[in-house]
PDB file of N, CA and C in Angstrom:
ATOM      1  N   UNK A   1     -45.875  64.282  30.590  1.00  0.00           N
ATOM      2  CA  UNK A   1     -45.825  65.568  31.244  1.00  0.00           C
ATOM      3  C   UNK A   1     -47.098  65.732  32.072  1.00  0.00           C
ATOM      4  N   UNK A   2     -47.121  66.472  32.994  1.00  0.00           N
ATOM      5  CA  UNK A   2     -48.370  66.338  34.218  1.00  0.00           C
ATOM      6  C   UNK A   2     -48.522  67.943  33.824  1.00  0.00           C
ATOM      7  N   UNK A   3     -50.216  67.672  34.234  1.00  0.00           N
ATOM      8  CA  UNK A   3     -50.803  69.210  34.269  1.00  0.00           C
ATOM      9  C   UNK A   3     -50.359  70.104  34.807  1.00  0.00           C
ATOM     10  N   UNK A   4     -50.367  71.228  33.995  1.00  0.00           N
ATOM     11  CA  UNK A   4     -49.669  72.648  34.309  1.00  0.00           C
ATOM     12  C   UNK A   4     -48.145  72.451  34.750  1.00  0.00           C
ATOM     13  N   UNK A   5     -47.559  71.396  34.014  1.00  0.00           N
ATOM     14  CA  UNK A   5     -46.097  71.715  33.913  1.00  0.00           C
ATOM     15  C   UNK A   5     -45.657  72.543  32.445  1.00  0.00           C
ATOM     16  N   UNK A   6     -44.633  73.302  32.428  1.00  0.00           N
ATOM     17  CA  UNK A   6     -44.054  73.091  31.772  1.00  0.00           C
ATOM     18  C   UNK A   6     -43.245  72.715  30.627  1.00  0.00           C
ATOM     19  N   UNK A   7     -43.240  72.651  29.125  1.00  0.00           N
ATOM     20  CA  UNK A   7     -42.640  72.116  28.939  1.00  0.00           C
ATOM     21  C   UNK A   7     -41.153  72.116  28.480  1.00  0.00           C
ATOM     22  N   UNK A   8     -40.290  71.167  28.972  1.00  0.00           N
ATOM     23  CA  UNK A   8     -38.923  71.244  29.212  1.00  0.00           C
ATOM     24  C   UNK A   8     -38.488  70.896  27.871  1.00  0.00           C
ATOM     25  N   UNK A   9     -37.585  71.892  27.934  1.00  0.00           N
ATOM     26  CA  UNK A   9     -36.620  72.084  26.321  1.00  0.00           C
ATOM     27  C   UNK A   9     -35.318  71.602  26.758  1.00  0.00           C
ATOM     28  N   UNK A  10     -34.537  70.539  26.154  1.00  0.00           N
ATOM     29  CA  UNK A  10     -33.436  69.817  26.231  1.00  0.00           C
ATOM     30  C   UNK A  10     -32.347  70.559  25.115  1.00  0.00           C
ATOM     31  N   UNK A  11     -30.734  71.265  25.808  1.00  0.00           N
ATOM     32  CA  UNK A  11     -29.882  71.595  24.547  1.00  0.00           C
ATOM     33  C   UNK A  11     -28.894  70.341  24.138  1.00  0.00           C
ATOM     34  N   UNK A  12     -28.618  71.016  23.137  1.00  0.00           N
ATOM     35  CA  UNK A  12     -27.488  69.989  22.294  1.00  0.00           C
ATOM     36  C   UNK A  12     -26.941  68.950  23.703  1.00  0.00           C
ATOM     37  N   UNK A  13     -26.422  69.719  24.570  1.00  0.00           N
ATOM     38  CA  UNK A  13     -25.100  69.409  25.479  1.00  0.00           C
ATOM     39  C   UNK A  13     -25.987  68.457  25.830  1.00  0.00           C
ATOM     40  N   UNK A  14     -26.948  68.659  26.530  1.00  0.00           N
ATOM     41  CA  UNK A  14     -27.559  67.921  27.460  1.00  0.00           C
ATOM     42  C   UNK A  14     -28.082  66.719  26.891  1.00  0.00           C
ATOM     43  N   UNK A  15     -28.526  66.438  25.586  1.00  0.00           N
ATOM     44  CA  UNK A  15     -28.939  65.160  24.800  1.00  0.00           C
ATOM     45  C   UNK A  15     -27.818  64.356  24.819  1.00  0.00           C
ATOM     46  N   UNK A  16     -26.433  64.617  24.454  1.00  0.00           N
ATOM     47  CA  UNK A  16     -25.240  64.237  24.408  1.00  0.00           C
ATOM     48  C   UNK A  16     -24.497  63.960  25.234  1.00  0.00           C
ATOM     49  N   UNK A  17     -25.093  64.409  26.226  1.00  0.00           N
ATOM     50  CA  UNK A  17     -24.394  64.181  27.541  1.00  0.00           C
ATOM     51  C   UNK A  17     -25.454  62.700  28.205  1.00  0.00           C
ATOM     52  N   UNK A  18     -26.404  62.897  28.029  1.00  0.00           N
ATOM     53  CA  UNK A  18     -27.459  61.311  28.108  1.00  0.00           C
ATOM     54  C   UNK A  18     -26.888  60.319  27.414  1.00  0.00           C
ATOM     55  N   UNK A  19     -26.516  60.471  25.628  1.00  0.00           N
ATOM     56  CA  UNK A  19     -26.208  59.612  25.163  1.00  0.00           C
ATOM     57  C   UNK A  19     -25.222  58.821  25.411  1.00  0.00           C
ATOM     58  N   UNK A  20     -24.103  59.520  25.739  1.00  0.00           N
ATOM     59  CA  UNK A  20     -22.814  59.220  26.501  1.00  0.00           C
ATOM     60  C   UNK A  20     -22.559  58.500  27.289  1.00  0.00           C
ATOM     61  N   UNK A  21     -23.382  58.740  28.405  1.00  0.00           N
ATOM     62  CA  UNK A  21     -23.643  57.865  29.543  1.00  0.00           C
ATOM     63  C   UNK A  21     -24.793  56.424  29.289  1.00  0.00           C
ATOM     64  N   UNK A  22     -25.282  56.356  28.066  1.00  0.00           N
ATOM     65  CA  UNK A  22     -25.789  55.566  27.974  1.00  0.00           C
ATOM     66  C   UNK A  22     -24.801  54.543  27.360  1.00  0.00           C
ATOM     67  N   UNK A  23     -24.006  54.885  25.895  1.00  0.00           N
ATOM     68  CA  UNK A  23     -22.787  54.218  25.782  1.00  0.00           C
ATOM     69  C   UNK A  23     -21.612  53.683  26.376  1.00  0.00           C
ATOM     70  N   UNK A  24     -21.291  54.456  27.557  1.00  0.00           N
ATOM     71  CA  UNK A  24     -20.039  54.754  28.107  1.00  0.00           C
ATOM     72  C   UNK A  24     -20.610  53.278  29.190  1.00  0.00           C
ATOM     73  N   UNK A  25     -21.661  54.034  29.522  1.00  0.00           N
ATOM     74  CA  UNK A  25     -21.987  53.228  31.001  1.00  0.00           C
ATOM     75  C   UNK A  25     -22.906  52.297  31.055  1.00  0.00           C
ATOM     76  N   UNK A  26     -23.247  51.955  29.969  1.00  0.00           N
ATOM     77  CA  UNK A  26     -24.381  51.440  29.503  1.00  0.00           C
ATOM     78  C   UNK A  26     -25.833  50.965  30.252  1.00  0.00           C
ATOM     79  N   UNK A  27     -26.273  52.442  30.536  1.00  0.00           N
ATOM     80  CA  UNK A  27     -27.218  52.170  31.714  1.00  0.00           C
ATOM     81  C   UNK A  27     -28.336  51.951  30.247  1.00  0.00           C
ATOM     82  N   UNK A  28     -29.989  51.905  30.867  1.00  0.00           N
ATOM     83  CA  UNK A  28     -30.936  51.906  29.984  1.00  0.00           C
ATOM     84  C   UNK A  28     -31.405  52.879  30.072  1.00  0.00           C
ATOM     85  N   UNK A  29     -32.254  53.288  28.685  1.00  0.00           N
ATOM     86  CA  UNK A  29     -32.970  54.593  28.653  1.00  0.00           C
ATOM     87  C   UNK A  29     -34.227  54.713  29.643  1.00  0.00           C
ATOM     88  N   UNK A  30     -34.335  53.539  30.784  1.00  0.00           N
ATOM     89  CA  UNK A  30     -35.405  53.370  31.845  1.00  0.00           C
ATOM     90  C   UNK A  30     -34.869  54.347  32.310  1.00  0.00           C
ATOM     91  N   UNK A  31     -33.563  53.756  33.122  1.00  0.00           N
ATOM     92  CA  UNK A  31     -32.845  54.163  33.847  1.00  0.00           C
ATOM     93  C   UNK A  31     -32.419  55.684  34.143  1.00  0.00           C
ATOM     94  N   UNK A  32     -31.961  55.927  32.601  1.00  0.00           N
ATOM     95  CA  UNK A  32     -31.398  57.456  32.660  1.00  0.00           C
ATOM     96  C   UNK A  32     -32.606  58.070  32.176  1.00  0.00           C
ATOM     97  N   UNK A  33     -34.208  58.081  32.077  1.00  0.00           N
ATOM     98  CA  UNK A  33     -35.391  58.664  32.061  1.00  0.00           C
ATOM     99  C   UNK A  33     -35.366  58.668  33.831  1.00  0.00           C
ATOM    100  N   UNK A  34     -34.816  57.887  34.592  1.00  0.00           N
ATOM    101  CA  UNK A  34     -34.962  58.274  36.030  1.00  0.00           C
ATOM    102  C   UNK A  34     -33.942  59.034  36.329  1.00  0.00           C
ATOM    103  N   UNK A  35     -33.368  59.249  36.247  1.00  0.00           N
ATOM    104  CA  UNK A  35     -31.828  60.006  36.406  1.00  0.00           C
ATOM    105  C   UNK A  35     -32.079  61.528  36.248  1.00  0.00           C
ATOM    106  N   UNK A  36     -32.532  61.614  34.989  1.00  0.00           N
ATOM    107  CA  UNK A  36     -32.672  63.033  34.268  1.00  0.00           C
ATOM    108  C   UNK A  36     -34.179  63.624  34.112  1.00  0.00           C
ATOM    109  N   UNK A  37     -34.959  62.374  34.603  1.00  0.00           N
ATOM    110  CA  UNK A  37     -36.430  62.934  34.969  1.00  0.00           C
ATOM    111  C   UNK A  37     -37.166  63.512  33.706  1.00  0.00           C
ATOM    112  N   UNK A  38     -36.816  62.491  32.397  1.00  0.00           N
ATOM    113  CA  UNK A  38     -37.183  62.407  31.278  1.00  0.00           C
ATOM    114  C   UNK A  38     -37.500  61.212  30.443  1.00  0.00           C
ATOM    115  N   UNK A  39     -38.595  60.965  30.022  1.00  0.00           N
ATOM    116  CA  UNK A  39     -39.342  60.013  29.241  1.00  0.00           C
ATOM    117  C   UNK A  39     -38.366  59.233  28.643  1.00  0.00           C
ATOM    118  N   UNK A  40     -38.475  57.636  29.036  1.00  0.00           N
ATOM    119  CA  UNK A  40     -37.386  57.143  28.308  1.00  0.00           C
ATOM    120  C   UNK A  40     -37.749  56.686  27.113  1.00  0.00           C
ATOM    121  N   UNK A  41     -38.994  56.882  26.196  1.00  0.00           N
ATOM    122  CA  UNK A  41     -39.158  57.128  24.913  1.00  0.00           C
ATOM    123  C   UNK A  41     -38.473  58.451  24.052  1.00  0.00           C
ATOM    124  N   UNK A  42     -38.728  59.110  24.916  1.00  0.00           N
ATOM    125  CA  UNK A  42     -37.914  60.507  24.366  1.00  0.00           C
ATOM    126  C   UNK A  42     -36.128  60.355  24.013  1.00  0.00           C
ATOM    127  N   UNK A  43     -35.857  59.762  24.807  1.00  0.00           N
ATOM    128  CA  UNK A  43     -34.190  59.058  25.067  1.00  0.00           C
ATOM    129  C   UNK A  43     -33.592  58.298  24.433  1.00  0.00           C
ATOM    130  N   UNK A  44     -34.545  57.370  23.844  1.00  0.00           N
ATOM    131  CA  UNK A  44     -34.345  56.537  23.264  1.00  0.00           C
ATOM    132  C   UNK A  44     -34.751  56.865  21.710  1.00  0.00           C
ATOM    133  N   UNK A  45     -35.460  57.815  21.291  1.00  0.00           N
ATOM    134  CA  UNK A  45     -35.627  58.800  20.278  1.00  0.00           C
ATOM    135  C   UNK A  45     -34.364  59.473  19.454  1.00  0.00           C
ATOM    136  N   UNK A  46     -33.616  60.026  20.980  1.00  0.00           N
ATOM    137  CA  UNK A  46     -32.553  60.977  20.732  1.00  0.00           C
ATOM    138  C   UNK A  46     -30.897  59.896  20.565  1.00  0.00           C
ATOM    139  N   UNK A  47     -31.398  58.501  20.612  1.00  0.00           N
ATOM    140  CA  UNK A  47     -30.303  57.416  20.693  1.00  0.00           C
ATOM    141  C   UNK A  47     -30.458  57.038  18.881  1.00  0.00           C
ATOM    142  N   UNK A  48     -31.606  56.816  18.445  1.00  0.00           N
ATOM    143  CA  UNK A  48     -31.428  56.445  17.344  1.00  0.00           C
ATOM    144  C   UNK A  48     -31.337  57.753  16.254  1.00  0.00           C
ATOM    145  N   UNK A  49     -31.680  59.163  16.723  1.00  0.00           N
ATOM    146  CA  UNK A  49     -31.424  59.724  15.897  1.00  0.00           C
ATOM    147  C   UNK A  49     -30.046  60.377  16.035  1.00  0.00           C
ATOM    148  N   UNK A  50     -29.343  60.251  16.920  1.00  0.00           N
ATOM    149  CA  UNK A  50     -27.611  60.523  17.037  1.00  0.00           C
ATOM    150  C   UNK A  50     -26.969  59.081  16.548  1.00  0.00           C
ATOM    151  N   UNK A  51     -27.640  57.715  16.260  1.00  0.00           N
ATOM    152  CA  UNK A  51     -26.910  57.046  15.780  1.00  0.00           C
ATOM    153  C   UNK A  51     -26.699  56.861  13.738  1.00  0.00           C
ATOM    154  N   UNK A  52     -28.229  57.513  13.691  1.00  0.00           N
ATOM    155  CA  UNK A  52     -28.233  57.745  11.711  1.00  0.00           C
ATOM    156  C   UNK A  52     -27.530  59.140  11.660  1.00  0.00           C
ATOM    157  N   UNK A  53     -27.818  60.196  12.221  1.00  0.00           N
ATOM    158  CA  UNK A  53     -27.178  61.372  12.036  1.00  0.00           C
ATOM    159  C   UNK A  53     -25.862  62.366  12.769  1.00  0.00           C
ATOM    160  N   UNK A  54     -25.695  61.567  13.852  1.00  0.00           N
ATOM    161  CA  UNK A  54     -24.416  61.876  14.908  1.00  0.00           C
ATOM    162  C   UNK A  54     -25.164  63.421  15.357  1.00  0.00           C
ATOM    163  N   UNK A  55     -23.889  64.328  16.123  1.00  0.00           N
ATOM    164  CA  UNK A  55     -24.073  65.234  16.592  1.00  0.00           C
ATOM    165  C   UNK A  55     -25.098  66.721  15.516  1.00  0.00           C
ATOM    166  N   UNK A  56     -24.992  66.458  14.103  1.00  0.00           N
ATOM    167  CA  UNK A  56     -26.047  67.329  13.660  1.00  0.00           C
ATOM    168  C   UNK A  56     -27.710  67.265  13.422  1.00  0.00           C
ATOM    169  N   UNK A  57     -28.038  65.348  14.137  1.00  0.00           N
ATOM    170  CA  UNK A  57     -29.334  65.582  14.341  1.00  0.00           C
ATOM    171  C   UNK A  57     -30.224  66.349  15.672  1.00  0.00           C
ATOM    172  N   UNK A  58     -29.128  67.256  16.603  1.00  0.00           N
ATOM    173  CA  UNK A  58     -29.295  68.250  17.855  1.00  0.00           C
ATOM    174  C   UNK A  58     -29.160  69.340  17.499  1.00  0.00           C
ATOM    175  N   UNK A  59     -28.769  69.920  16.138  1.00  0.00           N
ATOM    176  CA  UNK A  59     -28.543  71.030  15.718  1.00  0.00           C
ATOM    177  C   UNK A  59     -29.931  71.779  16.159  1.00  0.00           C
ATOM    178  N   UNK A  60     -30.199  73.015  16.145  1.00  0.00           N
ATOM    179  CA  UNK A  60     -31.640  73.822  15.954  1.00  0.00           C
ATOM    180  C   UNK A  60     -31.565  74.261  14.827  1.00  0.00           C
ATOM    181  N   UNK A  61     -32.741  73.662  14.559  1.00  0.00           N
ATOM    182  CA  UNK A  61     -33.429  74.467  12.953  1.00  0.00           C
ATOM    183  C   UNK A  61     -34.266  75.679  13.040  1.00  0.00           C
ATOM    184  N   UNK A  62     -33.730  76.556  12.387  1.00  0.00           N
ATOM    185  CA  UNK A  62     -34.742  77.555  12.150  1.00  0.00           C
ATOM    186  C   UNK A  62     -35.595  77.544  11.112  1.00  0.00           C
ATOM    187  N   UNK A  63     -37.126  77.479  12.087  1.00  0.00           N
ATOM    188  CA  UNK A  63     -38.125  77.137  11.193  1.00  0.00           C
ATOM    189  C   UNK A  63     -38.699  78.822  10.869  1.00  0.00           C
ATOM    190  N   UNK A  64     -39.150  79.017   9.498  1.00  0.00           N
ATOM    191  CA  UNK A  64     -39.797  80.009   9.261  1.00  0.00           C
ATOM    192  C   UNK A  64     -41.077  79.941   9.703  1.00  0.00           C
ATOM    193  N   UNK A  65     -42.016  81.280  10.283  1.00  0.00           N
ATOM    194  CA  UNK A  65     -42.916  82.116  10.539  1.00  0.00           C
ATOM    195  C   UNK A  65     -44.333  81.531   9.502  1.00  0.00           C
ATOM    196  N   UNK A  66     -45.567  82.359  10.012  1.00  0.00           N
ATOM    197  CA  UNK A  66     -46.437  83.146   9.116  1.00  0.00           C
ATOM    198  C   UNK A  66     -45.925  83.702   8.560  1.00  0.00           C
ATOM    199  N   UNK A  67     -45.738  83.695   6.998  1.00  0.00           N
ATOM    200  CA  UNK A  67     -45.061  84.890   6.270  1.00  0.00           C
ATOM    201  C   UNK A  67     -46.487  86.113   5.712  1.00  0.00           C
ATOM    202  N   UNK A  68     -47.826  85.712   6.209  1.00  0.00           N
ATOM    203  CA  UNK A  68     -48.438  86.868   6.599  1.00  0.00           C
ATOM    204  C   UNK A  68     -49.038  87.331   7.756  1.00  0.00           C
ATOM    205  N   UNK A  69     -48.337  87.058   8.834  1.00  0.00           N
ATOM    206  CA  UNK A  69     -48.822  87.795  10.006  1.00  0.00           C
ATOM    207  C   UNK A  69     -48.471  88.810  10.259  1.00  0.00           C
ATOM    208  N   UNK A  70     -47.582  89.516   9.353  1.00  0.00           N
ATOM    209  CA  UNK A  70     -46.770  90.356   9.285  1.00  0.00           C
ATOM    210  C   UNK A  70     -47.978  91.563   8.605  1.00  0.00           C
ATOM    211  N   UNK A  71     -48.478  91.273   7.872  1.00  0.00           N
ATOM    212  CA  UNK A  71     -49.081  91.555   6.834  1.00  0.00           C
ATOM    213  C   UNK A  71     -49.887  92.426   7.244  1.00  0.00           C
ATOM    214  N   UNK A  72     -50.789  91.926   8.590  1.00  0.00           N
ATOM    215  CA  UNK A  72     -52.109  91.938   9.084  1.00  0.00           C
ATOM    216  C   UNK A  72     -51.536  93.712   9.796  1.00  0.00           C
ATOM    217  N   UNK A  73     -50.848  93.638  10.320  1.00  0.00           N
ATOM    218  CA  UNK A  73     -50.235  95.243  10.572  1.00  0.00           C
ATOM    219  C   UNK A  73     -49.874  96.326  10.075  1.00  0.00           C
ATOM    220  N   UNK A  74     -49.118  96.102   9.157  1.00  0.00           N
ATOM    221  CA  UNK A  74     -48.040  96.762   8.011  1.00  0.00           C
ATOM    222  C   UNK A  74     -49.831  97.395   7.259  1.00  0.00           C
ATOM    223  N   UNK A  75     -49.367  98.450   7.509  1.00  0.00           N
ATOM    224  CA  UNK A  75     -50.004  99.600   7.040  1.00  0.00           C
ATOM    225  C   UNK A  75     -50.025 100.382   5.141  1.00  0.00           C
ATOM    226  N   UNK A  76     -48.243 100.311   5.211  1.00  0.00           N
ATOM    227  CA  UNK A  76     -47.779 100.123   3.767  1.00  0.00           C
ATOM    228  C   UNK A  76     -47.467  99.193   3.039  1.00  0.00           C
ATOM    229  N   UNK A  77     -48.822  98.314   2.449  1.00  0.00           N
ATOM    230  CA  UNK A  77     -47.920  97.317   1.939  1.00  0.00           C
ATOM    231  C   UNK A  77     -48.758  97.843   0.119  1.00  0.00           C
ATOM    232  N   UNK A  78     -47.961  97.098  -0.301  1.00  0.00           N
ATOM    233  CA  UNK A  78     -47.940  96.860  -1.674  1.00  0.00           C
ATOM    234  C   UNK A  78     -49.395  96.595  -2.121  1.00  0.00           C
ATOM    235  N   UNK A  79     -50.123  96.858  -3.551  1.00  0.00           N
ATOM    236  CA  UNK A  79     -51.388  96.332  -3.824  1.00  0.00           C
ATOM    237  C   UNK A  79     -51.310  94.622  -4.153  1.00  0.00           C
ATOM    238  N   UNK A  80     -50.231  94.518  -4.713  1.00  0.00           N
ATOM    239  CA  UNK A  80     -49.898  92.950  -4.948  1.00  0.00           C
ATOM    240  C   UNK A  80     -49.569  92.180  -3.563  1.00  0.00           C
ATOM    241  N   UNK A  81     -49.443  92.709  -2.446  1.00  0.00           N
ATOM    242  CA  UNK A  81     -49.109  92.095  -1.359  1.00  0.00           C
ATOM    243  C   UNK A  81     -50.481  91.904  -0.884  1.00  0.00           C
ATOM    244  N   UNK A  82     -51.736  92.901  -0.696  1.00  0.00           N
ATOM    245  CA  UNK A  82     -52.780  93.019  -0.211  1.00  0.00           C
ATOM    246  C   UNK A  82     -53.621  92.367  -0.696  1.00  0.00           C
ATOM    247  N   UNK A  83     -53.340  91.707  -1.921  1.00  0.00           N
ATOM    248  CA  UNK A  83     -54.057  91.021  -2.368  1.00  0.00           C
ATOM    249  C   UNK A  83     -54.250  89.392  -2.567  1.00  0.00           C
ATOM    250  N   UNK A  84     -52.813  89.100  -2.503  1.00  0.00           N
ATOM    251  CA  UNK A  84     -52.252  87.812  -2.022  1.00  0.00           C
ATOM    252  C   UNK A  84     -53.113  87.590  -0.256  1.00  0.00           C
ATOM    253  N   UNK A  85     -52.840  88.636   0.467  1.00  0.00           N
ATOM    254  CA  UNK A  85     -53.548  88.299   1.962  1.00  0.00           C
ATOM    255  C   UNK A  85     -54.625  87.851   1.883  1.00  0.00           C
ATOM    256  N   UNK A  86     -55.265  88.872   1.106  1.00  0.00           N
ATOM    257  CA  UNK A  86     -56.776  88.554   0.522  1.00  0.00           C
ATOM    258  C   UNK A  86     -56.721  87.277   0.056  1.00  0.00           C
ATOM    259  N   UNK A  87     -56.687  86.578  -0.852  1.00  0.00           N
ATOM    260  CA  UNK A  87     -56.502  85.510  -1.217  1.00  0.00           C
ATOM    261  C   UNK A  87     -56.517  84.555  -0.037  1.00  0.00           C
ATOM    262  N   UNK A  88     -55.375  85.021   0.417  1.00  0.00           N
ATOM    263  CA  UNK A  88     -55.204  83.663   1.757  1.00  0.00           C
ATOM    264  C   UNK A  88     -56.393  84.094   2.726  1.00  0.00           C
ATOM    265  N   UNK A  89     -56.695  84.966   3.333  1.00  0.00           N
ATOM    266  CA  UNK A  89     -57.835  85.050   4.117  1.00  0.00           C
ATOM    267  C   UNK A  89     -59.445  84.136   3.235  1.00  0.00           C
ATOM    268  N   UNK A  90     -59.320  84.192   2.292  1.00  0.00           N
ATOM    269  CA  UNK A  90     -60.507  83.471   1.518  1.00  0.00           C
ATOM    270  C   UNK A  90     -60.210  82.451   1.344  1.00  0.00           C
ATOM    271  N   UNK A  91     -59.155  81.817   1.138  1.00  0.00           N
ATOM    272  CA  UNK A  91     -58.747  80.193   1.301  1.00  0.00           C
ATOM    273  C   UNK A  91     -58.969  79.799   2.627  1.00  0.00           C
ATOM    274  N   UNK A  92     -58.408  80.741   3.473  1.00  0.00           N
ATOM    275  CA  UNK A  92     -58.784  80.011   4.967  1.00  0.00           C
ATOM    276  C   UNK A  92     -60.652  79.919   5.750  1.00  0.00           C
ATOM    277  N   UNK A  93     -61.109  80.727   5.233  1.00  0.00           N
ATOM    278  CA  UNK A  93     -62.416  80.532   4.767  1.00  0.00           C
ATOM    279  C   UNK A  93     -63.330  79.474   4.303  1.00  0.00           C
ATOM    280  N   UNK A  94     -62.730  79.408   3.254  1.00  0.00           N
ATOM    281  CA  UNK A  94     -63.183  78.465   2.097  1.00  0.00           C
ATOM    282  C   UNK A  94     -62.688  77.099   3.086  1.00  0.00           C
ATOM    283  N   UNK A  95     -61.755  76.948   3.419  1.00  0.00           N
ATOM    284  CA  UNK A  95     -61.563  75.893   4.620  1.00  0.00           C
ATOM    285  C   UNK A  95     -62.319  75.522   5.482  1.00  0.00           C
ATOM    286  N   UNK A  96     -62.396  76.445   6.594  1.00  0.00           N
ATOM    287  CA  UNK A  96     -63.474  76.406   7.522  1.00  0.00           C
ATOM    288  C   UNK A  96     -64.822  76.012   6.957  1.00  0.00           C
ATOM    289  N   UNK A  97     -64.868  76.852   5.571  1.00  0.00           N
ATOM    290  CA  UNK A  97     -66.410  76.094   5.838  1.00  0.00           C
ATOM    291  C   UNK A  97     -66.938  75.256   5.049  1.00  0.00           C
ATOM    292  N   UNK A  98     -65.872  74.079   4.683  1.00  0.00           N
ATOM    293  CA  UNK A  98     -65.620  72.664   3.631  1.00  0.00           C
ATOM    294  C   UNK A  98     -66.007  71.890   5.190  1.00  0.00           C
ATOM    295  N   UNK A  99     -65.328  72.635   6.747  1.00  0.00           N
ATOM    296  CA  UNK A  99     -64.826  71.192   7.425  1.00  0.00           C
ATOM    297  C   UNK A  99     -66.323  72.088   8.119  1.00  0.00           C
ATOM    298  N   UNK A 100     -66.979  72.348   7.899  1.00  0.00           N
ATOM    299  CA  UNK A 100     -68.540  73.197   8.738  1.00  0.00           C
ATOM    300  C   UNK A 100     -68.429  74.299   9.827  1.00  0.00           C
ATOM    301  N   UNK A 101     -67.442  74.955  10.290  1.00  0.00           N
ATOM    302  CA  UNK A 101     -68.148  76.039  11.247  1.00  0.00           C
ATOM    303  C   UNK A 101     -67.472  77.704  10.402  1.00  0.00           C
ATOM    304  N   UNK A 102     -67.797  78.517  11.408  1.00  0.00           N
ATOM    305  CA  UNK A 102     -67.540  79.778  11.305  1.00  0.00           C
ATOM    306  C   UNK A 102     -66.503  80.179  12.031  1.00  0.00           C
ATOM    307  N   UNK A 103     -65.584  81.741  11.798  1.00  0.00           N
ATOM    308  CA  UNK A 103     -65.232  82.175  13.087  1.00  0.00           C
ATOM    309  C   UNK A 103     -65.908  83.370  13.436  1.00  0.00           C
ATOM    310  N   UNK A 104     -66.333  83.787  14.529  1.00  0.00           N
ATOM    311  CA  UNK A 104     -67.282  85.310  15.348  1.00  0.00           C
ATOM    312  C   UNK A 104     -66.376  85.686  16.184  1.00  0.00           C
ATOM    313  N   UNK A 105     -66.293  86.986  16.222  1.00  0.00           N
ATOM    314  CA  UNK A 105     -65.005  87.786  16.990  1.00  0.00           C
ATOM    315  C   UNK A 105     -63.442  87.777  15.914  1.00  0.00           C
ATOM    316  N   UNK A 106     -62.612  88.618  17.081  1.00  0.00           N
ATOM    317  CA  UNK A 106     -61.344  88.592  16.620  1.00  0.00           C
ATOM    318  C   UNK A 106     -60.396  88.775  18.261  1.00  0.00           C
ATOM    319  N   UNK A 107     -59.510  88.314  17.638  1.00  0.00           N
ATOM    320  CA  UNK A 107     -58.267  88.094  18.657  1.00  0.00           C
ATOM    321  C   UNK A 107     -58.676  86.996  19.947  1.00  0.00           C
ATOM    322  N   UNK A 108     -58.469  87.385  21.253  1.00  0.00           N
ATOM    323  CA  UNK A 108     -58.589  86.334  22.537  1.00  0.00           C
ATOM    324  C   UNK A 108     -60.309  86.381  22.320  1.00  0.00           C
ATOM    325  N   UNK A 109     -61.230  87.002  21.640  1.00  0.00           N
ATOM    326  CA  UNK A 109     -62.872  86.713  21.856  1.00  0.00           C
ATOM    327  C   UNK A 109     -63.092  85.607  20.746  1.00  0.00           C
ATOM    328  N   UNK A 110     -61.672  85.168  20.000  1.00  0.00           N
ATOM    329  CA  UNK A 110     -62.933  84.592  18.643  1.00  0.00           C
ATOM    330  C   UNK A 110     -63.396  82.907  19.413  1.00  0.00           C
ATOM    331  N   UNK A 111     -64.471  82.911  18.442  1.00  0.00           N
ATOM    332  CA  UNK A 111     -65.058  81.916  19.136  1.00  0.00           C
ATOM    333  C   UNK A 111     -65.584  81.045  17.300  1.00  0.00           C
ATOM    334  N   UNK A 112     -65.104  79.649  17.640  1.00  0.00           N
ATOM    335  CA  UNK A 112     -66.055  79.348  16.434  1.00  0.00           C
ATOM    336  C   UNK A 112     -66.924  78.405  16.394  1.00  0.00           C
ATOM    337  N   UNK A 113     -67.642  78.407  15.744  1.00  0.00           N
ATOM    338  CA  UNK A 113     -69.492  77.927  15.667  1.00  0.00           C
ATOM    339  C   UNK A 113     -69.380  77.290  14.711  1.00  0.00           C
ATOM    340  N   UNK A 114     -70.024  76.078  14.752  1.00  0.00           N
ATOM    341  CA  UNK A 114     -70.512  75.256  13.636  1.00  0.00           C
ATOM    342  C   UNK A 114     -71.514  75.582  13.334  1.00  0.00           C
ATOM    343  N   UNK A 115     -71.564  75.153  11.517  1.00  0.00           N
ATOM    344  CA  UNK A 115     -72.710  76.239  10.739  1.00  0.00           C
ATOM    345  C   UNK A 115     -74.202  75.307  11.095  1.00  0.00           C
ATOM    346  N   UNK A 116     -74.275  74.221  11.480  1.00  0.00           N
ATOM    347  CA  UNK A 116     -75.569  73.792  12.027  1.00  0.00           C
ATOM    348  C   UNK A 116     -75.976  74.792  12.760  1.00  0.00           C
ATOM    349  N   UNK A 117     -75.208  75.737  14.117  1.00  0.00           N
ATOM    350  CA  UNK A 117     -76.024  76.409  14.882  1.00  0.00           C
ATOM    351  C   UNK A 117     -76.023  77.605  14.356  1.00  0.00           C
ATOM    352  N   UNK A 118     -75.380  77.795  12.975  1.00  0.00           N
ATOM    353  CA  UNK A 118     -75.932  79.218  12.800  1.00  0.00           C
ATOM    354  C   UNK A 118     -77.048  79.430  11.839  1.00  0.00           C
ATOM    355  N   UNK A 119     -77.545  80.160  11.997  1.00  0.00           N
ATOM    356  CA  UNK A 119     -78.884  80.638  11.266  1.00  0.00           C
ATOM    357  C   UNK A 119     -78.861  81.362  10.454  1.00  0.00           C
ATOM    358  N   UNK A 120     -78.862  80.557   8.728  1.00  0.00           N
ATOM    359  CA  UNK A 120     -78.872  81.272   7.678  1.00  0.00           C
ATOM    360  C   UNK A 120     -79.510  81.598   7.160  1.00  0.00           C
ATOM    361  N   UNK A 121     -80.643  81.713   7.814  1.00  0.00           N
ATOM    362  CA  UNK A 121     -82.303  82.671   6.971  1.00  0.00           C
ATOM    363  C   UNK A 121     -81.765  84.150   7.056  1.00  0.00           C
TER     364      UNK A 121
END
């Protein structure tokens, strides 16, 4: 993919409709990466996984969320809910500063610092 493109989302039809023509007509996944103006690693991806799983390895999965980003808003939540956040906000913590920096700010300002440059006197 080239800078500041894009990136292109392929549906069911359209994977299947590559594969097809790769069987049918038996061009190469060079070939139909020129055709369809898509990586013929990618093509050839979507060849072996329609050949172990047929048409339900194109299905869309719905992947679940942050199940606390929700959290961070919600005004009414539960003491057992608020405290679980808590928890996870101190694990993610406790993370950061196993692998060395900080975070300063919140939202589009945060910025994070490695604890070498910060000054813990």
């Amino acid at each position: 993919m080239k800078k500041g493109q894009k990136k292109r989302i392929w549906t069911k039809e359209e994977k299947l409709k590559i594969i097809k023509r790769y069987s049918e007509e038996h061009l190469s996944a060079r070939e139909l990466g020129k055709i369809y103006n898509a990586d013929h690693s990618m093509i050839c991806r979507w060849i072996r996984e329609y050949a172990v799983k047929g048409e339900v390895a194109f299905e869309e999965v719905k992947r679940s969320g942050n199940k606390y980003a929700a959290l961070h808003t919600s005004k009414n939540i539960s003491e057992a809910e608020r405290l679980k956040l808590e928890i996870a906000k101190l694990r993610v913590e406790n993370e950061r500063l196993k692998k060395g920096y900080v975070v300063k700010g919140v939202g589009a300002n945060k910025e994070f610092v490695t604890i070498k440059d910060v000054n813990t006197k």
